[in-house]
Protein backbone atom coordinates (compact mmCIF):
# COMPACT_ATOMS: atom_id res chain seq x y z
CA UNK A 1 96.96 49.30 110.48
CA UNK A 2 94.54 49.64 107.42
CA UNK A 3 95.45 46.92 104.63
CA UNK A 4 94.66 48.57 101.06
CA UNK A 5 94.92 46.04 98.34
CA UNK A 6 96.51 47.30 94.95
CA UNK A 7 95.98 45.40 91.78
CA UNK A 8 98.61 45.80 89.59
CA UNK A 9 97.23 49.67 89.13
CA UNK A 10 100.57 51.07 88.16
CA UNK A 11 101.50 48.08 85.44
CA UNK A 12 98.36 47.53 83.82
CA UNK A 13 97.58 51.30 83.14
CA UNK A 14 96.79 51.75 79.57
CA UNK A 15 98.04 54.89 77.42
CA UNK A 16 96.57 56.10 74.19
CA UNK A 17 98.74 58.38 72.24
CA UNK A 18 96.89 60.88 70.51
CA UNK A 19 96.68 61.07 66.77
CA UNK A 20 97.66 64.47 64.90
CA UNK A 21 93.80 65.46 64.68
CA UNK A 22 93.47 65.19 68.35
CA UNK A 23 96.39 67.54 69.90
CA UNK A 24 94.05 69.45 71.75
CA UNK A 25 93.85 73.72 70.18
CA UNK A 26 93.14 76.62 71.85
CA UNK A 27 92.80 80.27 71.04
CA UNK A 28 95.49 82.71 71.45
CA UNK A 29 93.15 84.78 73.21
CA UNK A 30 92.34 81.90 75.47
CA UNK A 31 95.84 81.92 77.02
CA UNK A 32 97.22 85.73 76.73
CA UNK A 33 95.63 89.09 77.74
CA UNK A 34 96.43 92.56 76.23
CA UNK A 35 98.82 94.68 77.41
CA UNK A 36 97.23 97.62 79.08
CA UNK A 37 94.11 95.75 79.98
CA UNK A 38 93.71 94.64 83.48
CA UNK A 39 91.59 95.45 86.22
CA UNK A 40 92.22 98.92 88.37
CA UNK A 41 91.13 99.40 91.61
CA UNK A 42 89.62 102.95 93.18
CA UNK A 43 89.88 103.32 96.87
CA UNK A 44 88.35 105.69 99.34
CA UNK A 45 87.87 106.13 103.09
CA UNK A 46 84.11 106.63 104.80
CA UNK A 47 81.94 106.30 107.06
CA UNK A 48 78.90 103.75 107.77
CA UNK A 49 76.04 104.32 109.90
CA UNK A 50 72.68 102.63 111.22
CA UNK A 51 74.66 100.19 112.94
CA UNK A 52 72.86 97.96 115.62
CA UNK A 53 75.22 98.93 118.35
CA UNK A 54 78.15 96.93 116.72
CA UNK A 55 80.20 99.99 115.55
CA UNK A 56 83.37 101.49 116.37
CA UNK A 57 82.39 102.65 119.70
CA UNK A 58 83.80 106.44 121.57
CA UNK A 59 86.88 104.73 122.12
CA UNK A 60 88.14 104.75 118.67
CA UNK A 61 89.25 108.07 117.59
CA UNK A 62 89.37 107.56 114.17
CA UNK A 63 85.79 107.38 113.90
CA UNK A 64 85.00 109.93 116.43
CA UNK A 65 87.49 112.73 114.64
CA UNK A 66 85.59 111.59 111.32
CA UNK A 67 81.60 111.84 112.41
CA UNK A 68 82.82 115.35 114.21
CA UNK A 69 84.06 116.59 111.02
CA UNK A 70 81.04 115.70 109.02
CA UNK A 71 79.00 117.00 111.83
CA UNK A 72 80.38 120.31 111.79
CA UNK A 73 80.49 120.20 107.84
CA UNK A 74 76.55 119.96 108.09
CA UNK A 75 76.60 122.79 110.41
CA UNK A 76 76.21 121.05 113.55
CA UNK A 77 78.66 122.41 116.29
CA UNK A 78 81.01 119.95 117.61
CA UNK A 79 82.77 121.42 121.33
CA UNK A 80 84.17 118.09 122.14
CA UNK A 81 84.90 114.49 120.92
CA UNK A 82 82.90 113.78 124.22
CA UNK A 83 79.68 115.02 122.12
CA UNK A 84 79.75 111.78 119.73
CA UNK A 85 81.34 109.18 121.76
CA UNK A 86 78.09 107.78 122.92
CA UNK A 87 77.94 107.15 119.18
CA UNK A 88 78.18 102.94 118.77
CA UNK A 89 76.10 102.86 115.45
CA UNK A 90 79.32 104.34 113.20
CA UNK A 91 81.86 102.97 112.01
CA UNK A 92 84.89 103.84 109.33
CA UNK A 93 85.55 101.70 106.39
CA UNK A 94 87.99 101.23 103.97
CA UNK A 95 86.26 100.76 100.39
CA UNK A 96 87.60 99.01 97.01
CA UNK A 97 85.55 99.18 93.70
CA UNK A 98 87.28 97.36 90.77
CA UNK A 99 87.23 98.40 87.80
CA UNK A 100 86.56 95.58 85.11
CA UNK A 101 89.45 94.69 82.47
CA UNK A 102 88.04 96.36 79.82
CA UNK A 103 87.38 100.14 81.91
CA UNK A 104 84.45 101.90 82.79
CA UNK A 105 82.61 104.91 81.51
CA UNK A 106 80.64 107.78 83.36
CA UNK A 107 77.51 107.52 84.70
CA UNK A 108 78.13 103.09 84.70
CA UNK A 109 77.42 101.25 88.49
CA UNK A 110 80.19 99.25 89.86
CA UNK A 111 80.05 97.32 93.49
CA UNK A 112 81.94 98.39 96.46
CA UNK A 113 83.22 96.21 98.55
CA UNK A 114 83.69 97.75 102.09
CA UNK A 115 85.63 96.72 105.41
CA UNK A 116 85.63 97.55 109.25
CA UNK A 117 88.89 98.78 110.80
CA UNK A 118 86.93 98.10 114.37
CA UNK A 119 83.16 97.71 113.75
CA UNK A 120 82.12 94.28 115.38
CA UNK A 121 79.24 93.85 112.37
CA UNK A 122 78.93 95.83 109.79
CA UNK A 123 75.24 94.81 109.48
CA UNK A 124 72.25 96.50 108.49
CA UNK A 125 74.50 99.78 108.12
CA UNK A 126 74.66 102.21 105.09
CA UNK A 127 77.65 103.82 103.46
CA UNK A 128 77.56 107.86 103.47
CA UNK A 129 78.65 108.95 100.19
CA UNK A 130 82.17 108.69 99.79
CA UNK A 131 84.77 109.92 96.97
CA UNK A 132 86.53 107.34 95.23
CA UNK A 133 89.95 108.11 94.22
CA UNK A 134 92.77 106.20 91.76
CA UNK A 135 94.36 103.43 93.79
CA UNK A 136 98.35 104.95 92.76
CA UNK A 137 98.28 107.98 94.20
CA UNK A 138 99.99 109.78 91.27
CA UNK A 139 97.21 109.54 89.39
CA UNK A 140 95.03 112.87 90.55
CA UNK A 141 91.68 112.75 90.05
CA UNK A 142 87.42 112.06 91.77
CA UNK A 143 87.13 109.12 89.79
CA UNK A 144 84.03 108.16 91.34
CA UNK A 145 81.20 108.52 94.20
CA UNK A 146 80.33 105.42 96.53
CA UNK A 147 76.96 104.91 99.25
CA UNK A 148 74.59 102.73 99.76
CA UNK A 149 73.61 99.63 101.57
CA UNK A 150 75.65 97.18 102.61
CA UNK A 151 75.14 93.61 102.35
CA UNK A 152 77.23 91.19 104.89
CA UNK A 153 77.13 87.49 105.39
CA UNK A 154 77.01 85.81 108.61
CA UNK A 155 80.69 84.51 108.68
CA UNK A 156 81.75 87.62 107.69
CA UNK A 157 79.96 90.57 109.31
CA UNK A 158 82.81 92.62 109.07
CA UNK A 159 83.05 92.85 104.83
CA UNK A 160 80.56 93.43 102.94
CA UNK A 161 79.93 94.82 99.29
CA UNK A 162 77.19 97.20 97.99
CA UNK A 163 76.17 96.06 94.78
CA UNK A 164 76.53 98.83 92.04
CA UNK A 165 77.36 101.55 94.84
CA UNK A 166 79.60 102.95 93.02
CA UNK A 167 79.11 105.84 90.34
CA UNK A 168 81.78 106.34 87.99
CA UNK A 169 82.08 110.65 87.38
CA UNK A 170 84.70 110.00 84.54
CA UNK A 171 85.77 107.36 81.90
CA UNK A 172 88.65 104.75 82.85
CA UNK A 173 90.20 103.53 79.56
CA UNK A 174 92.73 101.13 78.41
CA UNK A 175 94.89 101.94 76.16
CA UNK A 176 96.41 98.48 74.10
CA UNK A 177 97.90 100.19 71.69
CA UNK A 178 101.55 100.83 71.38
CA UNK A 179 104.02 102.59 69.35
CA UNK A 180 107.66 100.70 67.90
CA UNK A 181 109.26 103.61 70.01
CA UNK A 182 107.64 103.00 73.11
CA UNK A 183 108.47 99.24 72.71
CA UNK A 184 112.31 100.41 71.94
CA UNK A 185 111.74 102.55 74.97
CA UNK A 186 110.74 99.81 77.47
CA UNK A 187 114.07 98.18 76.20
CA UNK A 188 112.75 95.52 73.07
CA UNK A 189 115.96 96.51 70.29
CA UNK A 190 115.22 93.89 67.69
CA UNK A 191 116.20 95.43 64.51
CA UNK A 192 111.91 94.00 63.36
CA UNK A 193 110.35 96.68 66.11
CA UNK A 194 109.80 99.61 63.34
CA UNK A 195 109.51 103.07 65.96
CA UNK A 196 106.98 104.44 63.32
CA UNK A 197 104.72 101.42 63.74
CA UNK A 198 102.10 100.34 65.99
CA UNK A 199 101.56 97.32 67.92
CA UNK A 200 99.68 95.62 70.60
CA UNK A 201 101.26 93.50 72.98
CA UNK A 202 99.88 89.73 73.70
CA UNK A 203 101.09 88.66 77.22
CA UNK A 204 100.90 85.08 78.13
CA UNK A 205 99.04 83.61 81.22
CA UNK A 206 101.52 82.88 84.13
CA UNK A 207 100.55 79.30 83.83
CA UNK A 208 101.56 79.25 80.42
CA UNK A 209 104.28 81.64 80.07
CA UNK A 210 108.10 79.96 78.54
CA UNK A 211 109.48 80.51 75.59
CA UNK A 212 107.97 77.27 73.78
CA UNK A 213 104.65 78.85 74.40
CA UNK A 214 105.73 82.64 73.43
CA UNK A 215 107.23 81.20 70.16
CA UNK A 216 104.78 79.06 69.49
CA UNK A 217 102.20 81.70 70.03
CA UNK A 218 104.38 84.17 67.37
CA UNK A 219 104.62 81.51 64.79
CA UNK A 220 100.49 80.80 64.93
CA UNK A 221 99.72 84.60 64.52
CA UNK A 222 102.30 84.63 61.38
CA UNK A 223 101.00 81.45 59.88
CA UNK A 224 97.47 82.93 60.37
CA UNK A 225 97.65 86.84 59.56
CA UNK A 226 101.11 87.85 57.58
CA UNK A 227 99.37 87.69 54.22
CA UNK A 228 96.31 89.57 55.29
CA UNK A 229 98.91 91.82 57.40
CA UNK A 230 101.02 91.97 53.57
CA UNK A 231 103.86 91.74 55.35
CA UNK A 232 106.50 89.28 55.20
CA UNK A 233 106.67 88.61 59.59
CA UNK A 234 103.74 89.62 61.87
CA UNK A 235 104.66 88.46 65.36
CA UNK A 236 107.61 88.33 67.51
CA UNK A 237 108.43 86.89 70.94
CA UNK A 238 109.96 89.74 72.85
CA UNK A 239 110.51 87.30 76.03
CA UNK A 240 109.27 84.47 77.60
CA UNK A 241 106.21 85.79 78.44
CA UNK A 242 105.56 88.65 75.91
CA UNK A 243 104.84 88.78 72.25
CA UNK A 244 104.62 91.56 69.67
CA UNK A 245 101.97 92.01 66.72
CA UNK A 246 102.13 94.57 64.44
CA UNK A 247 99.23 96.45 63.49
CA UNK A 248 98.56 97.31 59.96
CA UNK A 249 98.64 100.45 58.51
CA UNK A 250 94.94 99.66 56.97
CA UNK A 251 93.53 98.04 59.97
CA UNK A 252 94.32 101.57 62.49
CA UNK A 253 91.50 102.72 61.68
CA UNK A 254 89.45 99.14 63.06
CA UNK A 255 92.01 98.25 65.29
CA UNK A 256 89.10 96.13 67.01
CA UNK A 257 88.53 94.01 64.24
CA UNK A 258 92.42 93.34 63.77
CA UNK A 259 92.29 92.24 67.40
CA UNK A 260 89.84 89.89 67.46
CA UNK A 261 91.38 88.16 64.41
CA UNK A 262 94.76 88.36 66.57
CA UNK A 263 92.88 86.44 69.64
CA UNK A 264 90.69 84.18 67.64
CA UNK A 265 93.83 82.43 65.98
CA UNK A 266 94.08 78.84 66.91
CA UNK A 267 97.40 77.03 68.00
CA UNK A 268 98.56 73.56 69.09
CA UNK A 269 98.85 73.39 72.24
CA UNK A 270 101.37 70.20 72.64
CA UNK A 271 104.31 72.69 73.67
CA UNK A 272 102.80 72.88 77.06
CA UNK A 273 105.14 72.76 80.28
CA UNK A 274 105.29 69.87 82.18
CA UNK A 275 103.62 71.15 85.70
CA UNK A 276 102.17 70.05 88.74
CA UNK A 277 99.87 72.62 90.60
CA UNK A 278 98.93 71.89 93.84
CA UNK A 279 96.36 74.49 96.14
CA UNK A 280 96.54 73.33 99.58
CA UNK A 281 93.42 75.83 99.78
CA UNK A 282 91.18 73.63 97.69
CA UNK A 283 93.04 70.57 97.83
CA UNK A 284 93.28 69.95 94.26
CA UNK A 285 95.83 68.84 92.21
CA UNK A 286 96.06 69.56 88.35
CA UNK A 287 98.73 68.24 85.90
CA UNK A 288 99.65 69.67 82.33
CA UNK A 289 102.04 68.32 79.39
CA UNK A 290 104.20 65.34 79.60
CA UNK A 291 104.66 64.79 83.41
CA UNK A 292 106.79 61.04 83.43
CA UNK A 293 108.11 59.69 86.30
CA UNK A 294 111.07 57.71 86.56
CA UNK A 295 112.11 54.20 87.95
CA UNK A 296 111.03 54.91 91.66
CA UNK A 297 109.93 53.21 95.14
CA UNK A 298 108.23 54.97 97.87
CA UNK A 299 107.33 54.02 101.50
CA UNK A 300 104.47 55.84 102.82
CA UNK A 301 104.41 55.58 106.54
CA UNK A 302 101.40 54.08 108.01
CA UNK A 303 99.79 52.74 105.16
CA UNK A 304 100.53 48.68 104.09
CA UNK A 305 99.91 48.42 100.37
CA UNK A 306 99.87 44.90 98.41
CA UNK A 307 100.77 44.89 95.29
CA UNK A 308 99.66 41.27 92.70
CA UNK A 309 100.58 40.92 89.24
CA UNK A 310 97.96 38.68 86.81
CA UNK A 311 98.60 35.38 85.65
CA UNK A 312 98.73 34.55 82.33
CA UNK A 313 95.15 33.81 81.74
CA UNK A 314 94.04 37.47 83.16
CA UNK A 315 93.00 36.36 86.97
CA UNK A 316 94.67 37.26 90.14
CA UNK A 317 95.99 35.38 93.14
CA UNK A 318 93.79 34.91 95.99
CA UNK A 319 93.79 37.26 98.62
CA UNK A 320 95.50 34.65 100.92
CA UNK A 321 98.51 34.48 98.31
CA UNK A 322 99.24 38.60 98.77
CA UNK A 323 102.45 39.25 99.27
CA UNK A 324 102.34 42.14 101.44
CA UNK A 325 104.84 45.04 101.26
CA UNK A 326 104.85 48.46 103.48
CA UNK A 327 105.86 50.14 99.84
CA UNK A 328 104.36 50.75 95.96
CA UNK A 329 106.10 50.25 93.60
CA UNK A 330 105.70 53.01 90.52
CA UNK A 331 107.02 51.70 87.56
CA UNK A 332 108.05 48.01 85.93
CA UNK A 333 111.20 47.82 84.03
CA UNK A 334 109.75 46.13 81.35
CA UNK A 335 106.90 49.29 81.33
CA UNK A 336 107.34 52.59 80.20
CA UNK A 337 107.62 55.43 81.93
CA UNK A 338 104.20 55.92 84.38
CA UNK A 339 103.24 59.27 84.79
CA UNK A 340 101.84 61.86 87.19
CA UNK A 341 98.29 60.70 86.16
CA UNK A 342 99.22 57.17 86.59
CA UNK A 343 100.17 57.56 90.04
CA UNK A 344 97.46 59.80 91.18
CA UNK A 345 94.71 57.53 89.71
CA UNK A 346 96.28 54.70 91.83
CA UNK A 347 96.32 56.82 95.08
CA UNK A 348 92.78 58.24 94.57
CA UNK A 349 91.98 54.11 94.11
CA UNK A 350 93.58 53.63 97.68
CA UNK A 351 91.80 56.91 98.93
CA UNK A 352 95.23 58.36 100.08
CA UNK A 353 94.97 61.75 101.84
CA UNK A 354 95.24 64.75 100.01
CA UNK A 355 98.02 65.85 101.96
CA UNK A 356 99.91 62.33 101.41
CA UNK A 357 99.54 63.02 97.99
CA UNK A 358 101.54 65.55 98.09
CA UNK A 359 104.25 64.32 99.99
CA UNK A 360 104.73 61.33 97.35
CA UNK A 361 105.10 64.02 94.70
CA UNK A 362 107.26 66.56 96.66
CA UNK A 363 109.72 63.82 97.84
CA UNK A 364 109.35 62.22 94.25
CA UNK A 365 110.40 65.80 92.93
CA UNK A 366 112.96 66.11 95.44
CA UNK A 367 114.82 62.50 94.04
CA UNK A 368 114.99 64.12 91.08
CA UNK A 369 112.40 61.51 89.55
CA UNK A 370 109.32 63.79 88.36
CA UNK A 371 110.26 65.70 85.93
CA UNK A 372 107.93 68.55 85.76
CA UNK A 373 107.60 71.14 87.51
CA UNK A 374 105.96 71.66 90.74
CA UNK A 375 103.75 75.01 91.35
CA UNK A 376 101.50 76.09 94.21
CA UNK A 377 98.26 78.40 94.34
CA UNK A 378 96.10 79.09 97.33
């Protein structure tokens, strides 16, 4: 059994409230995004060929029905799927191209990223052209043409991307702008939401969405913009994730500018949640807000941790006087409160496994003892 020696790392932690000038600020647009911008996706179906022998083979029909029907589209007469099953350099593919947050317009070069239904590698192949069509099929429309080659890596030969294979044939835009009615419509009824006005939409990250935030976030852009707005109430939370600003009457005409002036306001940021996000993909751990810890002791099986307090004159005991315990204690009554930063500075000292780590704080969470909450990623 490893012996890790613990010197009073809980107790002696020092904490530094900050002073008023130093609650940390962020932009509005830092931690929201605009309604009505996000990315879009186009999708399409096609076919790659030039394959080293590592494509779908005669076998799958898919592919066979497809290179026939191209065949015979180029004139080339096609009796039999037994004509093209000697092919093994051709493979179908499914392709994505993203469209960025802010749209796309004609003529611009997007990437494609393309993957094998039964290709071994998609290496060294090229894409045939290929429509590109809206990803909701409701939405009619060629929205683009994909080809080119494709670029794979050796863990994955299967996906690859071609960089800026994709041609957009028509604009994508993003509309941010709303009217009062179609805010009443979508079921917001505060007596404020005017159905002859306009408005754009501010919707909070999920890590920071809550009401604190979404008020907070109303109250900044009032503070900020009312009297340049010349109204008596700019901004309203419409939920815990969504907030309202108007748009003035003398700024539709530059609604840009008005939005910029929207995202560029600053606000405290001191409201934040109390969280714990853990990604078992990337074995990190971050921690917002006020995460305390209560009076706590936990055993951690297979680990014998010994905990020494100073003496008065600031030395420790000699290793020989250790009192050795198969526990760590978290907190002193005569302390305040540790926190989750208090504890994971300690472990990282004792070079505790990531996923012990996160044992301690699930069963901590589970006692009822950490109060923040606990989120996961990855």
């Amino acid at each position: 059994m490893n012996r890790l020696f613990l010197l009073s790392l809980i107790t002696t932690v020092t904490v530094v409230a900050p002073v008023a000038g130093q609650i940390p600020q962020a932009r509005v647009g830092d931690i929201t995004h605009l309604q009505g911008q996000g990315t879009n996706v186009l999708v399409g179906q096609g076919l790659v060929t030039g394959l080293n022998g590592t494509g779908d083979g005669g076998k799958y029909l898919p592919t066979m029905n497809a290179l026939a029907r191209m065949m015979a589209r180029f004139g080339v007469a096609i009796e039999s799927l037994d004509d093209v099953q000697a092919a093994k350099n051709v493979a179908i593919v499914t392709l994505e191209a993203i469209i960025p947050e802010h749209g796309a317009r004609e003529g611009e070069l997007i990437d494609v990223h393309v993957t094998a239904h039964a290709a071994k590698s998609l290496a060294g192949g090229r894409l045939l052209s290929t429509p590109l069509i809206y990803h909701d099929r409701t939405v009619k429309g060629l929205f683009g043409f994909a080809q080119g080659t494709i670029t794979v890596t050796e863990k994955t030969p299967t996906a690859g991307v071609v960089r800026g294979g994709a041609r957009m044939e028509q604009d994508v835009l993003m509309t941010v702008i709303t009217t009062g009615s179609e805010l009443r419509a979508s079921g917001h009824r505060s007596p404020w939401i005017k159905p002859n006005e306009t408005y754009i939409t501010l919707v909070l990250d999920g890590v920071h969405a809550g009401w604190p935030m979404a008020a907070a976030v109303a109250q900044a852009v009032d503070k900020e913009l009312s009297i340049s707005a010349e109204v008596e109430r700019v901004a309203l939370a419409l939920d815990s994730k969504s907030i309202a600003v108007l748009l003035p009457v003398h700024q539709r005409s530059d609604p840009a500018s008005w939005i910029r002036d929207v995202q560029v306001t600053p606000i405290l940021m001191e409201s934040n949640e109390a969280r714990v996000t853990i990604n078992r993909k990337t074995n990190t751990i971050v921690v917002t807000g006020d995460t305390r810890i209560s009076d706590v002791v936990v055993s951690q099986l297979g680990m014998t941790i010994t905990v020494a307090n100073p003496l008065p004159d600031g030395s420790t005991l000699p290793p020989a006087a250790f009192e050795q315990h198969d526990f760590v204690a978290l907190d002193d009554p005569a302390n305040r409160l540790p926190n989750v930063q208090d504890l994971l500075q300690a472990l990282n000292r004792l070079k505790v496994p990531f996923k012990d780590r996160v044992a301690i704080l699930e069963e901590i969470h589970r006692a009822g003892k950490l109060h923040a909450r606990i989120l996961y990623e990855g």
